[in-house]
C-alpha atoms as a PDB file:
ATOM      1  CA  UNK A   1     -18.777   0.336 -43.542  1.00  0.00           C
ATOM      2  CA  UNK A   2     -21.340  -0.978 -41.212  1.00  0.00           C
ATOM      3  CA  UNK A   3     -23.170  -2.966 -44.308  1.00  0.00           C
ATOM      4  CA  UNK A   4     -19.416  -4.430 -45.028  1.00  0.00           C
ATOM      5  CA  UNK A   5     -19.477  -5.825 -41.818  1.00  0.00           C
ATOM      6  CA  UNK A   6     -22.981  -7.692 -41.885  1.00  0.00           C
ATOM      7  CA  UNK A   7     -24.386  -4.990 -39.771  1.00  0.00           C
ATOM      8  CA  UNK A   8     -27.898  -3.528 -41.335  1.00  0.00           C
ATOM      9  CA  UNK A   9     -28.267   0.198 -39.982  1.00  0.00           C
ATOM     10  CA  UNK A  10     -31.999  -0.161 -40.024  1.00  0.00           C
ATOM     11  CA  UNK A  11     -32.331  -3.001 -37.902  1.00  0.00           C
ATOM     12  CA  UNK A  12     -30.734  -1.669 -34.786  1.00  0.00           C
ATOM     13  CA  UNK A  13     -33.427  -0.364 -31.536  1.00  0.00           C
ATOM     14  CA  UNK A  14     -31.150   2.259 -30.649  1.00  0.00           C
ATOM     15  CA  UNK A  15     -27.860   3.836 -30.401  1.00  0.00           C
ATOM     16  CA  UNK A  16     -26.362   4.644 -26.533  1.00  0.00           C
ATOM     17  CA  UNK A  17     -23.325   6.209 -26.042  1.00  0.00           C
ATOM     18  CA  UNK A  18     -21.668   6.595 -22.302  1.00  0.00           C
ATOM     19  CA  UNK A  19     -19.119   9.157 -22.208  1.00  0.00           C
ATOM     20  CA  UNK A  20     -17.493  10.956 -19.124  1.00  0.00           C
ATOM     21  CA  UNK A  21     -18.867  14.806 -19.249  1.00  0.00           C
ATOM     22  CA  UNK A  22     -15.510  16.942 -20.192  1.00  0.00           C
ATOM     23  CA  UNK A  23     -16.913  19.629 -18.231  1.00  0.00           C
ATOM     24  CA  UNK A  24     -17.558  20.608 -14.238  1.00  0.00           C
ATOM     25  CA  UNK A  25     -21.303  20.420 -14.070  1.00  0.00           C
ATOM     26  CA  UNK A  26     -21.922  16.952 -12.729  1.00  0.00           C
ATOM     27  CA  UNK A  27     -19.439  17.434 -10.102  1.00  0.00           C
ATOM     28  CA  UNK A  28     -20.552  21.014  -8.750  1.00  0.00           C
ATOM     29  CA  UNK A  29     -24.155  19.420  -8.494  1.00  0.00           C
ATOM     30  CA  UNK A  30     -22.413  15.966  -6.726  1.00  0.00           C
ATOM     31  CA  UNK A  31     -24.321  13.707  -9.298  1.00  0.00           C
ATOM     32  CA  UNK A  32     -22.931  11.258 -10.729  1.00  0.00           C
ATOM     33  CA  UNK A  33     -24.752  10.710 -14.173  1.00  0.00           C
ATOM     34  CA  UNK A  34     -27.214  12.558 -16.477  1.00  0.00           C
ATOM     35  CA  UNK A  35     -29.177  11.762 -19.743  1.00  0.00           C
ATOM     36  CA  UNK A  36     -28.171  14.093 -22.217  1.00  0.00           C
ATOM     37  CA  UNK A  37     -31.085  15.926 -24.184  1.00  0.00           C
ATOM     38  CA  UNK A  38     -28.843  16.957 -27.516  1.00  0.00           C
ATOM     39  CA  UNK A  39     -25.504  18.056 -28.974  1.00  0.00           C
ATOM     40  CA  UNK A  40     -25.253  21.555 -29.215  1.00  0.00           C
ATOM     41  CA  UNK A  41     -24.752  22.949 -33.121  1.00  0.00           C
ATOM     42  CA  UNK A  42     -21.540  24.719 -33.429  1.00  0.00           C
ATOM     43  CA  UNK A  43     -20.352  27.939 -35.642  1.00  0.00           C
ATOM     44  CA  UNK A  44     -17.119  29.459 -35.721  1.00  0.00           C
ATOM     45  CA  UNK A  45     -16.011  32.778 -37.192  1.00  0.00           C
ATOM     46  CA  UNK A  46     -12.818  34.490 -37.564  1.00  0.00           C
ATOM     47  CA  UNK A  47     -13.023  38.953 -36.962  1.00  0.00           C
ATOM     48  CA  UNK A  48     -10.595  40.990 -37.653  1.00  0.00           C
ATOM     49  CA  UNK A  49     -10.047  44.829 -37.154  1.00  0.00           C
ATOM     50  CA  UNK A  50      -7.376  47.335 -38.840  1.00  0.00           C
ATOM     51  CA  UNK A  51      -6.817  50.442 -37.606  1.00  0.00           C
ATOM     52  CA  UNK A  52      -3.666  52.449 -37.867  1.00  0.00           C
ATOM     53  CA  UNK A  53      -0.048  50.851 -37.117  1.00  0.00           C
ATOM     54  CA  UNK A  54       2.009  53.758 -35.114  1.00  0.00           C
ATOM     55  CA  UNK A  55       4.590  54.586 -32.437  1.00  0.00           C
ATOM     56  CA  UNK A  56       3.699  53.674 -29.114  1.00  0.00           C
ATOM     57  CA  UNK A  57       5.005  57.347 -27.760  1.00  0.00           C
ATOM     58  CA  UNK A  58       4.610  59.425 -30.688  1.00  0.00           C
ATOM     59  CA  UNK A  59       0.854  59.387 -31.902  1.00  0.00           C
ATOM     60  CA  UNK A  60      -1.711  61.064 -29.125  1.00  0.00           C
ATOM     61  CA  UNK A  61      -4.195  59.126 -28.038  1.00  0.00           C
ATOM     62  CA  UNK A  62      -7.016  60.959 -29.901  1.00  0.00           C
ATOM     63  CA  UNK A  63      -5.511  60.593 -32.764  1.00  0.00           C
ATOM     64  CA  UNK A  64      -5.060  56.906 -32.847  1.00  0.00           C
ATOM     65  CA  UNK A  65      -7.004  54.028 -34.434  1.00  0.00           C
ATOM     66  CA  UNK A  66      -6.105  51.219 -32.145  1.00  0.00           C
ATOM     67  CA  UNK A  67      -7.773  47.935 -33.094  1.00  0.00           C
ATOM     68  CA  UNK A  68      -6.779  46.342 -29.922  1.00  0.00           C
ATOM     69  CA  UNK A  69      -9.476  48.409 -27.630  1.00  0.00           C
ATOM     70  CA  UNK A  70     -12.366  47.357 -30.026  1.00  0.00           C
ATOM     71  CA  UNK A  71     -11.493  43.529 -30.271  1.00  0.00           C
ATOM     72  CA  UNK A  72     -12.014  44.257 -26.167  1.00  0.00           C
ATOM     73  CA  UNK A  73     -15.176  45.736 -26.815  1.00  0.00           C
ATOM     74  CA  UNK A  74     -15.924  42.946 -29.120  1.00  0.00           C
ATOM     75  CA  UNK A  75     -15.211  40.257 -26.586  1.00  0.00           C
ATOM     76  CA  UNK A  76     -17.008  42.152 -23.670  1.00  0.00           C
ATOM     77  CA  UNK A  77     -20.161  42.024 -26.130  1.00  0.00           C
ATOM     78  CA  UNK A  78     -19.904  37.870 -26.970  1.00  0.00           C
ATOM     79  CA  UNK A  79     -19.409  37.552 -23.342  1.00  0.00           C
ATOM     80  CA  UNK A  80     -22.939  39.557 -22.559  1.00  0.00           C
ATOM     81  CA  UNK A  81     -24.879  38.378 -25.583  1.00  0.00           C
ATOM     82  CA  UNK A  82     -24.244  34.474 -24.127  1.00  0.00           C
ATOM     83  CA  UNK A  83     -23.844  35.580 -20.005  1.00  0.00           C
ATOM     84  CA  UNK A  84     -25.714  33.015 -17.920  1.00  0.00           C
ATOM     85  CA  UNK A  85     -30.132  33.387 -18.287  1.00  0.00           C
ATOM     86  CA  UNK A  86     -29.812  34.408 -21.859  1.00  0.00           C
ATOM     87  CA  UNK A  87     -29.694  30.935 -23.290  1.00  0.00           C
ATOM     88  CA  UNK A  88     -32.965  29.553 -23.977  1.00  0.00           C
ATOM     89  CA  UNK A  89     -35.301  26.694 -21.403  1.00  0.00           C
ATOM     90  CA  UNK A  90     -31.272  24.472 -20.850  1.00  0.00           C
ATOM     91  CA  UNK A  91     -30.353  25.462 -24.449  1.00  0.00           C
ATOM     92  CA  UNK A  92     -25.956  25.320 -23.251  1.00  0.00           C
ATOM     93  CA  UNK A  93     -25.213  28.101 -24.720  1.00  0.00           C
ATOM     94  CA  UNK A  94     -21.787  28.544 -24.299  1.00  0.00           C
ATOM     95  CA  UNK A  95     -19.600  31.136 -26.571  1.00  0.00           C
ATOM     96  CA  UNK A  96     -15.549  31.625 -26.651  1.00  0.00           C
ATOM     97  CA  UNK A  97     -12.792  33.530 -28.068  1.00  0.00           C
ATOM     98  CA  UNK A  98     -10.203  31.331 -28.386  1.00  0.00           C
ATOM     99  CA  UNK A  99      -7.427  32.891 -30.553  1.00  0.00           C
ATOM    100  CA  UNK A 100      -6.379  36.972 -30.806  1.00  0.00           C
ATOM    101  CA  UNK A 101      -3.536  37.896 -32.610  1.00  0.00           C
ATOM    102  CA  UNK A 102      -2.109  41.102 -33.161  1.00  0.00           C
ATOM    103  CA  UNK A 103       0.268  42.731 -35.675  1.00  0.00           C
ATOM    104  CA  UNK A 104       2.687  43.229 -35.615  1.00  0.00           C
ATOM    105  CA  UNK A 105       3.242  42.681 -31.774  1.00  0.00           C
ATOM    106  CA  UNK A 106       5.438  44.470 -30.439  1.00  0.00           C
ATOM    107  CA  UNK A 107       5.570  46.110 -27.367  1.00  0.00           C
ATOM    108  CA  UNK A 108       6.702  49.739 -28.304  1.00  0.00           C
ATOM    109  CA  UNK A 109       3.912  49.638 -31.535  1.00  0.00           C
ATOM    110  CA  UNK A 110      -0.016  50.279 -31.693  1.00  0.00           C
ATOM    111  CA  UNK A 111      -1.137  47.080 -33.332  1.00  0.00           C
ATOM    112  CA  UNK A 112      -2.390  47.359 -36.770  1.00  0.00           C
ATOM    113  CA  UNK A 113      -4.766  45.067 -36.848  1.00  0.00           C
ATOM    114  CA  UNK A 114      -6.443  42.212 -34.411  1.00  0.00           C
ATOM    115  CA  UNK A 115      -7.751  39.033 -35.310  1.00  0.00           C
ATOM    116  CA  UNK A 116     -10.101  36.936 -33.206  1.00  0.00           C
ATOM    117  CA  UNK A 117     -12.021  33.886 -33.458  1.00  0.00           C
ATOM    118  CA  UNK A 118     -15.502  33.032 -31.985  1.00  0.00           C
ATOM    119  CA  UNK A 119     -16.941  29.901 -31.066  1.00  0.00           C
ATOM    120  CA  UNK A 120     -20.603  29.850 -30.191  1.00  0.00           C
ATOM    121  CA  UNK A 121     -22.920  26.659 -29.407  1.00  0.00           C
ATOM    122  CA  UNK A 122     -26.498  25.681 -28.671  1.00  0.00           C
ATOM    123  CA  UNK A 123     -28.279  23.172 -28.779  1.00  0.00           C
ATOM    124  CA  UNK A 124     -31.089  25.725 -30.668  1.00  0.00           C
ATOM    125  CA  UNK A 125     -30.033  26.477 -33.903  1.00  0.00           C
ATOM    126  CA  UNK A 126     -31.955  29.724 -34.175  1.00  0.00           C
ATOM    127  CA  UNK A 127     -30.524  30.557 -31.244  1.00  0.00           C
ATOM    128  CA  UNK A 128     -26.966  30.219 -32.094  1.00  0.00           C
ATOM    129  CA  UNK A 129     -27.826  32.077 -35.191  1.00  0.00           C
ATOM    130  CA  UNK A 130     -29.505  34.812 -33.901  1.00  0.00           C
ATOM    131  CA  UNK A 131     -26.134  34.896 -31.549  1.00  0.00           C
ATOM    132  CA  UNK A 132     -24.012  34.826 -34.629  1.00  0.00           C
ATOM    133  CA  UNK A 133     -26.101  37.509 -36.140  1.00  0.00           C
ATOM    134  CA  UNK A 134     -25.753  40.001 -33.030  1.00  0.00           C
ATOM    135  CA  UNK A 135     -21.728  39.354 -32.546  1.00  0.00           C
ATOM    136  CA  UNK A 136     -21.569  40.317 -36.607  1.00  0.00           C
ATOM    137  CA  UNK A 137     -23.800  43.602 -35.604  1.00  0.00           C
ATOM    138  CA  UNK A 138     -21.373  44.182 -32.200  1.00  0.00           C
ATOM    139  CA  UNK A 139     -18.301  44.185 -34.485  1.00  0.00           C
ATOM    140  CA  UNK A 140     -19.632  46.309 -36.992  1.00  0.00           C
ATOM    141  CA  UNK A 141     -21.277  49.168 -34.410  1.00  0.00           C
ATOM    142  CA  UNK A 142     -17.599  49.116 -33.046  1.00  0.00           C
ATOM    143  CA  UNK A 143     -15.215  49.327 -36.115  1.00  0.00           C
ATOM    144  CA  UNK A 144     -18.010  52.275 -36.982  1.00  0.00           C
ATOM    145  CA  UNK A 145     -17.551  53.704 -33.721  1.00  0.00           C
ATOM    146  CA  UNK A 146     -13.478  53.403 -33.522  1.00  0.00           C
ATOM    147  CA  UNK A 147     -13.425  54.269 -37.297  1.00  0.00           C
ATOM    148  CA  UNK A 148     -12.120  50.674 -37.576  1.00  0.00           C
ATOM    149  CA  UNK A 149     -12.084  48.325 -41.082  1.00  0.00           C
ATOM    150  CA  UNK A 150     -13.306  45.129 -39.709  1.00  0.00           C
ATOM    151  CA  UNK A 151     -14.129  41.670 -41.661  1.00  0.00           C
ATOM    152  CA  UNK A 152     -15.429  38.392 -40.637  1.00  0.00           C
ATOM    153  CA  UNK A 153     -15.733  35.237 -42.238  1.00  0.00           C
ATOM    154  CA  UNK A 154     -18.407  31.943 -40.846  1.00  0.00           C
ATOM    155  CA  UNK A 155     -15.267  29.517 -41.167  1.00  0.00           C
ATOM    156  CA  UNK A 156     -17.416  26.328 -40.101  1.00  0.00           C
ATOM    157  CA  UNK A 157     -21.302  25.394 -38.957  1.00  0.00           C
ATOM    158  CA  UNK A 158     -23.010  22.752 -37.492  1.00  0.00           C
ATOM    159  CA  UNK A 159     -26.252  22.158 -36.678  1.00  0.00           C
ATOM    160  CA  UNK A 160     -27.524  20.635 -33.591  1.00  0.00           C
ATOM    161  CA  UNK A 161     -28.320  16.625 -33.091  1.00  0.00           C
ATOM    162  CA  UNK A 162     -31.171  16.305 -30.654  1.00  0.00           C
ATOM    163  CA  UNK A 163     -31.353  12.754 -28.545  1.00  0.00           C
ATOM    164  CA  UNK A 164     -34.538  10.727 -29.360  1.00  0.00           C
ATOM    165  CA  UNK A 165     -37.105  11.525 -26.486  1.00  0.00           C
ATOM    166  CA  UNK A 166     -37.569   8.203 -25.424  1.00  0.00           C
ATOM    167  CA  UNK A 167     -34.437   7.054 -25.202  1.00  0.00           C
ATOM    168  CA  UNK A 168     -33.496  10.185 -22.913  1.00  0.00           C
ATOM    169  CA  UNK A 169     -36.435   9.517 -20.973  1.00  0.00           C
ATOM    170  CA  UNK A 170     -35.362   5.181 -20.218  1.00  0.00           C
ATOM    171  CA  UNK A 171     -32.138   6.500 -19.623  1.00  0.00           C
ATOM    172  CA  UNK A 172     -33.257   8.655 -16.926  1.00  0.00           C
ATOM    173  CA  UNK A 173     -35.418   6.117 -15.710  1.00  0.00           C
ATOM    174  CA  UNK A 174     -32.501   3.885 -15.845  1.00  0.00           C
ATOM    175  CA  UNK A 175     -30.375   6.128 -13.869  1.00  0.00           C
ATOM    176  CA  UNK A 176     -32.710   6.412 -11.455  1.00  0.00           C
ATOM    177  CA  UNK A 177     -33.383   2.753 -11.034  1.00  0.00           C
ATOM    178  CA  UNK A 178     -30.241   0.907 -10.887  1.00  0.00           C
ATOM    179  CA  UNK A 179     -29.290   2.929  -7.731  1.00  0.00           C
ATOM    180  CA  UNK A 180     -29.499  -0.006  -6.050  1.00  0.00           C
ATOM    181  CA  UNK A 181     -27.427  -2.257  -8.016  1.00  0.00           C
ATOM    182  CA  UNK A 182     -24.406   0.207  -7.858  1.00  0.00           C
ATOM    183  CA  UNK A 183     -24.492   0.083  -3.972  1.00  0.00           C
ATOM    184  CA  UNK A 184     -24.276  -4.104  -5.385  1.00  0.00           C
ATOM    185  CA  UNK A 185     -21.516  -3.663  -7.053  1.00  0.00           C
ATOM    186  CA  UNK A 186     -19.440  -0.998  -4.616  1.00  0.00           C
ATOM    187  CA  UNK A 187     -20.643  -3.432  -1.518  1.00  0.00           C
ATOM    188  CA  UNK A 188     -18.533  -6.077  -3.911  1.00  0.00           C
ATOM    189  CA  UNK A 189     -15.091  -4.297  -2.894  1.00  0.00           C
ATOM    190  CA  UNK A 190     -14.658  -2.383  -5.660  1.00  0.00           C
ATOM    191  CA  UNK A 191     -11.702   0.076  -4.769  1.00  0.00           C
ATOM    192  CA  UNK A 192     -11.200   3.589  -6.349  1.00  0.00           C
ATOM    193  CA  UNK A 193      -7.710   3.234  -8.183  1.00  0.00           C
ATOM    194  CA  UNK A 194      -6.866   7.107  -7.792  1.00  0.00           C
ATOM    195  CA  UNK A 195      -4.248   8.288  -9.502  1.00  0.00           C
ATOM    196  CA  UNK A 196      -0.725  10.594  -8.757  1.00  0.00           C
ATOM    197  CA  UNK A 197      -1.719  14.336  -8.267  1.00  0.00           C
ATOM    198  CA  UNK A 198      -1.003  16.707 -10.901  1.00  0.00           C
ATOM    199  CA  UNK A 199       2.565  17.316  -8.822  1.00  0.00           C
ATOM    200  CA  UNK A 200       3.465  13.992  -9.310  1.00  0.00           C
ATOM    201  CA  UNK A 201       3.226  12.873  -5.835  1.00  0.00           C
ATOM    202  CA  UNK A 202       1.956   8.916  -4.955  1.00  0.00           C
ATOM    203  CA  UNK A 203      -1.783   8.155  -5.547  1.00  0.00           C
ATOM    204  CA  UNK A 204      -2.137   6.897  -1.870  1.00  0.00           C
ATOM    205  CA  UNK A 205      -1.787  10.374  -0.276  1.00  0.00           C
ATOM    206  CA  UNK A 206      -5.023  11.919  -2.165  1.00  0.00           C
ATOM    207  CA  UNK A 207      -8.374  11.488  -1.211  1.00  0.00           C
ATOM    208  CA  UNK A 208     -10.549   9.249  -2.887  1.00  0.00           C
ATOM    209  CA  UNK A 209     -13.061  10.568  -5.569  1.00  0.00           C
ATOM    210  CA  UNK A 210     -14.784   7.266  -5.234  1.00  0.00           C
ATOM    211  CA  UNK A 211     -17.653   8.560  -3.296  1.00  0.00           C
ATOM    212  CA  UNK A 212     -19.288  11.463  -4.329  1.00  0.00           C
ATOM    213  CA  UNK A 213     -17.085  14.324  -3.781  1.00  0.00           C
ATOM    214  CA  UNK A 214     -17.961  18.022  -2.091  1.00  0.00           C
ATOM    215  CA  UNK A 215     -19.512  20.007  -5.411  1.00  0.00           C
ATOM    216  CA  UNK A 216     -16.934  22.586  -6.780  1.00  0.00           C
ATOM    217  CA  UNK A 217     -19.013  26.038  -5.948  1.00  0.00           C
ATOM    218  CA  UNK A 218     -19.170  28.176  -9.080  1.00  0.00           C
ATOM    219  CA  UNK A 219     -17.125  31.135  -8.857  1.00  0.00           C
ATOM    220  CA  UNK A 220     -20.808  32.923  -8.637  1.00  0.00           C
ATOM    221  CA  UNK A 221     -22.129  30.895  -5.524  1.00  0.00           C
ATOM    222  CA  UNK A 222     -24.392  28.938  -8.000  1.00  0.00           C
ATOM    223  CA  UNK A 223     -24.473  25.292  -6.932  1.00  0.00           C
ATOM    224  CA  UNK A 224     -27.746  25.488  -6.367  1.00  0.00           C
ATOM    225  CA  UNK A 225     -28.759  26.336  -9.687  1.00  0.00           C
ATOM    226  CA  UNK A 226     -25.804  23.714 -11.291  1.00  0.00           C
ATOM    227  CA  UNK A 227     -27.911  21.049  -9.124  1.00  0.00           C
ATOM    228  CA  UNK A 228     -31.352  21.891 -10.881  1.00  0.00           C
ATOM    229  CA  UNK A 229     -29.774  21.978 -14.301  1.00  0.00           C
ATOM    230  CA  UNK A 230     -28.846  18.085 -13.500  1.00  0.00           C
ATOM    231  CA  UNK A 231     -32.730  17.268 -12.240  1.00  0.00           C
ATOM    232  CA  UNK A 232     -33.187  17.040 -16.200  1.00  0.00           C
ATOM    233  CA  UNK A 233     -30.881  15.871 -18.875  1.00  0.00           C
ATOM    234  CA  UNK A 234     -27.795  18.181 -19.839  1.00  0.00           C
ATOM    235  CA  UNK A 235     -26.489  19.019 -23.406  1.00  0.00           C
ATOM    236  CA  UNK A 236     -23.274  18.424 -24.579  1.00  0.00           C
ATOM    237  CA  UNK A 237     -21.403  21.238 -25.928  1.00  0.00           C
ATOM    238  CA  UNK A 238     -18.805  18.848 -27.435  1.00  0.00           C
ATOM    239  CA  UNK A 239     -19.666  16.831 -30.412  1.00  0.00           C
ATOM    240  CA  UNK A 240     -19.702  12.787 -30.452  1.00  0.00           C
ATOM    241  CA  UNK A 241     -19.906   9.875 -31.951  1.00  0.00           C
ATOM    242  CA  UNK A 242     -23.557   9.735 -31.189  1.00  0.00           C
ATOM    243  CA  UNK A 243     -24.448  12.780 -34.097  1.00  0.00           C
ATOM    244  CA  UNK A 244     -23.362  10.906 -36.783  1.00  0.00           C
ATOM    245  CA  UNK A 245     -25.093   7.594 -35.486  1.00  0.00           C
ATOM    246  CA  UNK A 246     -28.752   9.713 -34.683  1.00  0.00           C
ATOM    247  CA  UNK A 247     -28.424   9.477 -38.730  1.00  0.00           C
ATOM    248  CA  UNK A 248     -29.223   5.962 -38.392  1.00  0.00           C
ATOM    249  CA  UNK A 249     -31.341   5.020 -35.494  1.00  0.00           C
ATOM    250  CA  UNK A 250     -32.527   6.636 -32.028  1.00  0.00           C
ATOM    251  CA  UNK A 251     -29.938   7.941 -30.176  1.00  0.00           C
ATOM    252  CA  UNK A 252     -29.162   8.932 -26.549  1.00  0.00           C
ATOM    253  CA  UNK A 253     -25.955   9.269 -24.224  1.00  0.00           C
ATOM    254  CA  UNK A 254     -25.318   9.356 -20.687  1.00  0.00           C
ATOM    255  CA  UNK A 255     -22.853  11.424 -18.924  1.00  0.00           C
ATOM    256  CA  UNK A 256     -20.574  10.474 -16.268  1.00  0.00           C
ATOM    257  CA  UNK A 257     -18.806  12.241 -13.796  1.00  0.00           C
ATOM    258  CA  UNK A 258     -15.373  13.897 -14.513  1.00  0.00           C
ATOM    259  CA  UNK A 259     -12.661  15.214 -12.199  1.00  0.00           C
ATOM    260  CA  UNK A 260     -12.446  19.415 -12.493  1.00  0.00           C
ATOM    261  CA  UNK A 261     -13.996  18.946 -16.120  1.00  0.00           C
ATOM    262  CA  UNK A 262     -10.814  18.056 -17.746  1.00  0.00           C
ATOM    263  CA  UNK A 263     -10.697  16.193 -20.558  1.00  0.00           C
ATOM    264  CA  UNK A 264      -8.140  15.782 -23.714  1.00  0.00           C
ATOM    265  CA  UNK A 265      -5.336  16.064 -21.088  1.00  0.00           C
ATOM    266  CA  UNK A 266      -2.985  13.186 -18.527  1.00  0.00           C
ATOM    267  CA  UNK A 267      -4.962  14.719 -15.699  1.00  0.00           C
ATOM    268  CA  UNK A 268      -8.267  13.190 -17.068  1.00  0.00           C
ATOM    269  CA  UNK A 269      -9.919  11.033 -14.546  1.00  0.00           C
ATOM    270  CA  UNK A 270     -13.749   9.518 -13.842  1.00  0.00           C
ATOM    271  CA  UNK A 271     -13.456   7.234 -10.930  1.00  0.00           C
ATOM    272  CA  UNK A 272     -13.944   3.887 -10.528  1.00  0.00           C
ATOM    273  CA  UNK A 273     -17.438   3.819  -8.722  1.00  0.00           C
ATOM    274  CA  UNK A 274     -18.970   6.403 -11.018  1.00  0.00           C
ATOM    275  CA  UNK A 275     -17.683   3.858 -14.069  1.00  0.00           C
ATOM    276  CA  UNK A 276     -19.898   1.187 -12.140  1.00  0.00           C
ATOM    277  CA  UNK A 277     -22.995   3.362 -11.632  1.00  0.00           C
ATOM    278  CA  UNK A 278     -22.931   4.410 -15.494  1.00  0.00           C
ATOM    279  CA  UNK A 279     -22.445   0.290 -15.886  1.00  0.00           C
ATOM    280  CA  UNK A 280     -25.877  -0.662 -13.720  1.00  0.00           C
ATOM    281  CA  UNK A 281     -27.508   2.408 -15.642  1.00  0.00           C
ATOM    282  CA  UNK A 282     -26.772   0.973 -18.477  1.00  0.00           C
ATOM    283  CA  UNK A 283     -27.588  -2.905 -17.561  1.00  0.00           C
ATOM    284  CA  UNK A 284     -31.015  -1.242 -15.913  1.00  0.00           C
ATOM    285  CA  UNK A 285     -31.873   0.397 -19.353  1.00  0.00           C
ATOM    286  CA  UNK A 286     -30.715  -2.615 -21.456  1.00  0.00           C
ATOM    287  CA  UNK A 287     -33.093  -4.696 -19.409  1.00  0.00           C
ATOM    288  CA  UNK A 288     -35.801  -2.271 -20.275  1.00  0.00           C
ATOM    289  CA  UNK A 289     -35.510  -2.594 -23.816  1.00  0.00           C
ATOM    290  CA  UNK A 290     -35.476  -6.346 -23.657  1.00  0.00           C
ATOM    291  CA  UNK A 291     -38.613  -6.450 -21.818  1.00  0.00           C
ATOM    292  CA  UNK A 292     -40.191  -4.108 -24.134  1.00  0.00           C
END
């Protein structure tokens, strides 16, 4: 497609993509940009565990073989296997279950079976498989255990796209440099169009997220160690434009401030002034290649 259009792949320096995070780490550590070192590789399974369907009142409870317990069990385990320090030297390891569905759900029956997905990323591939490999060995040491059938099926992988070096390094440099032509640009007038608050009431009533905002505490107390994860470049757990493009040339993306993390959603929003620091970043590394 890019040949069709007179464009020739192997001519071009570099590909750099700005995209606002989707997720809460730039604003807990009140930065306003990052580098980002890689896309984390993805792999998704699907579990599930039969036991015995019975009679909510009528079969003891040491005689059952309720699935629902062990698909706990199984979740408790993901959630361990990727709790925070067991990732790798700012791997983002991150792992979810994001569906479980019993049958036949009701509330007066012991579920016959439970299904579950899993969705695990890193931006190490032997990491995420090793993680794959030990949430395959959790669910089988607890169907054994619970005297539960259990299968599970890798429904998709991918692996990870790293960011070229160099480019991760200008851009940080970049960042870093064209400090003082945002303060340029905000001196300008620029004024932070907020928008209406979730409850629909008018923009002018909530503070501005122009300037940088107090940092959302993790639930943990953590800010401090949210604000040394941003000293260096972050991965992205979500997957971008930018893999398919590192195919082609040297690629590297800078993150911008979000609101709460939310992304994919109305409530969406990266302010105005964070828009024009990610703009003189950008200028500030353009003007580096150029005068390479």
């Amino acid at each position: 497609a890019l040949r069709a259009l007179g464009v020739v792949p192997s001519a071009a320096r570099a590909y750099v993509e700005v995209h606002m995070e989707q997720g809460p780490v730039l604003e807990a550590a009140n930065s306003r940009l990052a580098a980002v070192s890689g896309i984390a590789g993805q792999a998704r399974l699907a579990m599930r565990l039969a036991g015995s369907q019975g009679h909510a009142g009528t079969v003891p409870m040491a005689l059952r073989r309720d699935p629902l317990p062990g698909a706990a069990e199984v979740v408790l385990a993901l959630e361990r296997l990727c709790a925070p320090g067991e990732d790798g030297a700012g791997t983002g390891l991150v792992c979810t279950v994001g569906t479980l569905a019993l049958w036949p759900g009701a509330s007066n029956v012991i579920p016959g079976s439970v299904q579950l997905s899993m969705d695990i990323r890193s931006r190490s591939d032997s990491e995420r498989e090793a993680k794959v490999r030990e949430s395959v060995a959790a669910l089988e040491g607890v169907c054994a255990r619970r005297r539960l059938d259990c299968e599970w099926e890798l429904r998709h992988q991918a692996p990870a796209v790293l960011a070229d070096e160099g480019v991760t390094q200008a851009l940080m440099a970049a960042v870093a440099a064209s400090a003082g032509l945002t303060d340029a640009i905000l001196a300008e007038g620029l004024a932070p169009n907020t928008p209406a608050n979730a409850d629909g009431e008018g923009a002018d009533e909530e503070p501005s997220h122009g300037s940088p905002p107090a940092a959302h505490a993790p639930a943990d107390g953590g800010g401090a160690a949210f604000a040394a994860a941003v000293a260096g470049p972050l991965v992205s757990g979500a997957g971008h434009d930018a893999a398919e493009m590192a195919r082609l040339t040297r690629m590297g993306m800078l993150f911008v401030r979000c609101r709460a993390g939310v992304s994919h959603s109305p409530l969406e929003y990266v302010a105005p002034d964070d828009v024009a620091a990610a703009t003189a970043a950008l200028h500030a590394y353009l003007a580096g290649e150029e005068a390479a």
